[in-house]
C-alpha atoms as a PDB file:
ATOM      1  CA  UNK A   1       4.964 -12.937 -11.106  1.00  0.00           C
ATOM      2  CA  UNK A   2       3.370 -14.645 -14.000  1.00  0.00           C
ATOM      3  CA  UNK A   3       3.678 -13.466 -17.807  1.00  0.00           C
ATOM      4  CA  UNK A   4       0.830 -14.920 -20.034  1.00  0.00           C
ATOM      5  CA  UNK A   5       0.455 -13.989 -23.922  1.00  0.00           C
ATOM      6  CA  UNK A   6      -2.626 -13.368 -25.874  1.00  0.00           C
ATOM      7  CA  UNK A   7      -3.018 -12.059 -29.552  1.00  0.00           C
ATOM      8  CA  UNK A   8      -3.622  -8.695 -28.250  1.00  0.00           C
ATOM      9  CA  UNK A   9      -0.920  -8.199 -25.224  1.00  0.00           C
ATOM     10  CA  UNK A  10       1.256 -10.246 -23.074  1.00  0.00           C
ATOM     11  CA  UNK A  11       0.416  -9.963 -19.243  1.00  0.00           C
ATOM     12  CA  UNK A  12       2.784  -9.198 -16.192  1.00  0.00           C
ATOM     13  CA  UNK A  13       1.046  -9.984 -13.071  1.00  0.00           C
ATOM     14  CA  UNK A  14       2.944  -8.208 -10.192  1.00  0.00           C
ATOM     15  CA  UNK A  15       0.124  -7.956  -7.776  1.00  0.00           C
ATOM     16  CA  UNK A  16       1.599  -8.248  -4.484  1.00  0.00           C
ATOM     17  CA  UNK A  17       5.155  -7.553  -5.600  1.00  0.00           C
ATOM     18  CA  UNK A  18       6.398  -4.036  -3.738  1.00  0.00           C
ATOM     19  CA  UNK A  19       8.037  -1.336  -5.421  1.00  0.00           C
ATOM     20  CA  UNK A  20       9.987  -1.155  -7.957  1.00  0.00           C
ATOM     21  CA  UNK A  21       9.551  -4.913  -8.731  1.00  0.00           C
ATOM     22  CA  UNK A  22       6.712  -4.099 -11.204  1.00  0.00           C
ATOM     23  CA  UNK A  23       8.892  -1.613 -13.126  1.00  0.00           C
ATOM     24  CA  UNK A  24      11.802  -3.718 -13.265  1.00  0.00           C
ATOM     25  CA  UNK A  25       9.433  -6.688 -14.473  1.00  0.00           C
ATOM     26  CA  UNK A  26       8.398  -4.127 -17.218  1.00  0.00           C
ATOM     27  CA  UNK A  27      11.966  -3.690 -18.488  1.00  0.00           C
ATOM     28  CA  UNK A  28      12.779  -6.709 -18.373  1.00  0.00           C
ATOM     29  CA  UNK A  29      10.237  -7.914 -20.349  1.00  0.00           C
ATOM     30  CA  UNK A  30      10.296  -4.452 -22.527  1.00  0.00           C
ATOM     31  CA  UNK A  31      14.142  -6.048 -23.665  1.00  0.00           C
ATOM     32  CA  UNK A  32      13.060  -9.497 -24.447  1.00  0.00           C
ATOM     33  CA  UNK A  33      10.447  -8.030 -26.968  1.00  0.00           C
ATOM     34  CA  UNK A  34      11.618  -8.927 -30.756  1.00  0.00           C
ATOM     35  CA  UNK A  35       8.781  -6.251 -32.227  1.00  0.00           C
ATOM     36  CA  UNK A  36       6.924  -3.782 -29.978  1.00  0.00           C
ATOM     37  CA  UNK A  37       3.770  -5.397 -28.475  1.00  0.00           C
ATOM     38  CA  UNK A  38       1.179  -4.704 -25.938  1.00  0.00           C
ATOM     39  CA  UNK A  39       2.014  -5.320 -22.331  1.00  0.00           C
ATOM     40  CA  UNK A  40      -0.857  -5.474 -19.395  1.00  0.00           C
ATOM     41  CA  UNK A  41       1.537  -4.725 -15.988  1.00  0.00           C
ATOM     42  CA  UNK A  42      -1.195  -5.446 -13.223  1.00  0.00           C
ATOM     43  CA  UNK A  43       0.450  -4.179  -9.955  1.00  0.00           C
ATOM     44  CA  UNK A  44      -0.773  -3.590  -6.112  1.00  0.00           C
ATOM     45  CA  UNK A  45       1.809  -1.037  -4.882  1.00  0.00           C
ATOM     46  CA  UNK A  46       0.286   2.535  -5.225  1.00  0.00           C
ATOM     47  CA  UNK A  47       4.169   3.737  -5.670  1.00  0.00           C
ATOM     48  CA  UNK A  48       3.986   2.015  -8.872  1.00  0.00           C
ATOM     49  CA  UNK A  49       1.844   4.436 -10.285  1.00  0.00           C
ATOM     50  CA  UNK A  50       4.251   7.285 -10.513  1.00  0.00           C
ATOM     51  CA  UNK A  51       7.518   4.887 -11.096  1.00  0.00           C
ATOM     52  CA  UNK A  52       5.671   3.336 -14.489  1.00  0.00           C
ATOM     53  CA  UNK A  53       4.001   6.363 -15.617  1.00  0.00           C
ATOM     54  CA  UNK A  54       6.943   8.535 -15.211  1.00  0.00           C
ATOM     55  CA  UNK A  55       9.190   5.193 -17.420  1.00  0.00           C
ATOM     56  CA  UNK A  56       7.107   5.520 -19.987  1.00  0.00           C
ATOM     57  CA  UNK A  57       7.013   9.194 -20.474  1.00  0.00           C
ATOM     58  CA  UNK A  58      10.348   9.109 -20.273  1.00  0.00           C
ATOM     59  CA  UNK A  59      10.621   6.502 -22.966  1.00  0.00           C
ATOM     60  CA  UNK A  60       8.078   7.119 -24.896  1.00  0.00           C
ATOM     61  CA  UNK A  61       5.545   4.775 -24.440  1.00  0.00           C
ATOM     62  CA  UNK A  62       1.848   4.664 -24.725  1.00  0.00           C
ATOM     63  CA  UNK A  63       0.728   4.293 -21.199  1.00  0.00           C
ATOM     64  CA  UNK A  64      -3.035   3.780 -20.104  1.00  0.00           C
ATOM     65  CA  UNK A  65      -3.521   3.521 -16.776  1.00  0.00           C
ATOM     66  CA  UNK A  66      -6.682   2.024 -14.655  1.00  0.00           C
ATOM     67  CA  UNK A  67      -7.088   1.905 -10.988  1.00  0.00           C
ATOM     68  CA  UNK A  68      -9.290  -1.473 -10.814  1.00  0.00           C
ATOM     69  CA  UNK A  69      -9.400  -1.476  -6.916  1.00  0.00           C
ATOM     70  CA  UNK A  70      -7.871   0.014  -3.858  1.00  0.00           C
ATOM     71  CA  UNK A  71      -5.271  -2.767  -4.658  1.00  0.00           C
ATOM     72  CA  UNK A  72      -5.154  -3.451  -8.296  1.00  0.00           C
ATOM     73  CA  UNK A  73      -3.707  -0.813 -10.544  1.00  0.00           C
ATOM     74  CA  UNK A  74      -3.705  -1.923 -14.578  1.00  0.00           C
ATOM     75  CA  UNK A  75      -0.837  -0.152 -16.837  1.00  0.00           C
ATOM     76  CA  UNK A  76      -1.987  -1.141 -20.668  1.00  0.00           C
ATOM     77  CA  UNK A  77       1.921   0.369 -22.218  1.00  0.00           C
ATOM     78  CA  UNK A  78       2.172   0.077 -26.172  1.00  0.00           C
ATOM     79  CA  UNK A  79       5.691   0.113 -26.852  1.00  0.00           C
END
């Protein structure tokens, strides 16, 4: 897993990671947030797809979601 930042969102990379390693990357990086930001999860497990949307409907959060590829799924999640 990598985490990058840019002006415009930070990054979670979780390709490759199975279920629910992408959503618990996604809290954990939802609690080090000072201020609500933009977060890019990029994840490979198709289970992922129900697991994050279904977090952030539950909490409330903005969630776009892309499938890229057969194996690349992007979550853009303004908290």
């Amino acid at each position: 897993m990598t985490e990058s930042l840019t002006p415009d969102y930070i990054t979670i990379d979780a390709i490759g990671k199975p279920c629910p390693l992408p959503l618990l990357l996604l809290k954990k990086q939802l609690k080090k947030l000072p201020t609500p930001q933009n977060i890019l999860l990029k994840a490979s497990d198709p289970h992922s797809e129900i697991d994050i949307l279904r977090y952030c409907e539950l909490h409330q959060l903005i969630c776009q979601f892309t499938q890229i590829s057969d194996h690349e799924l992007h979550f853009l999640i303004k908290s």
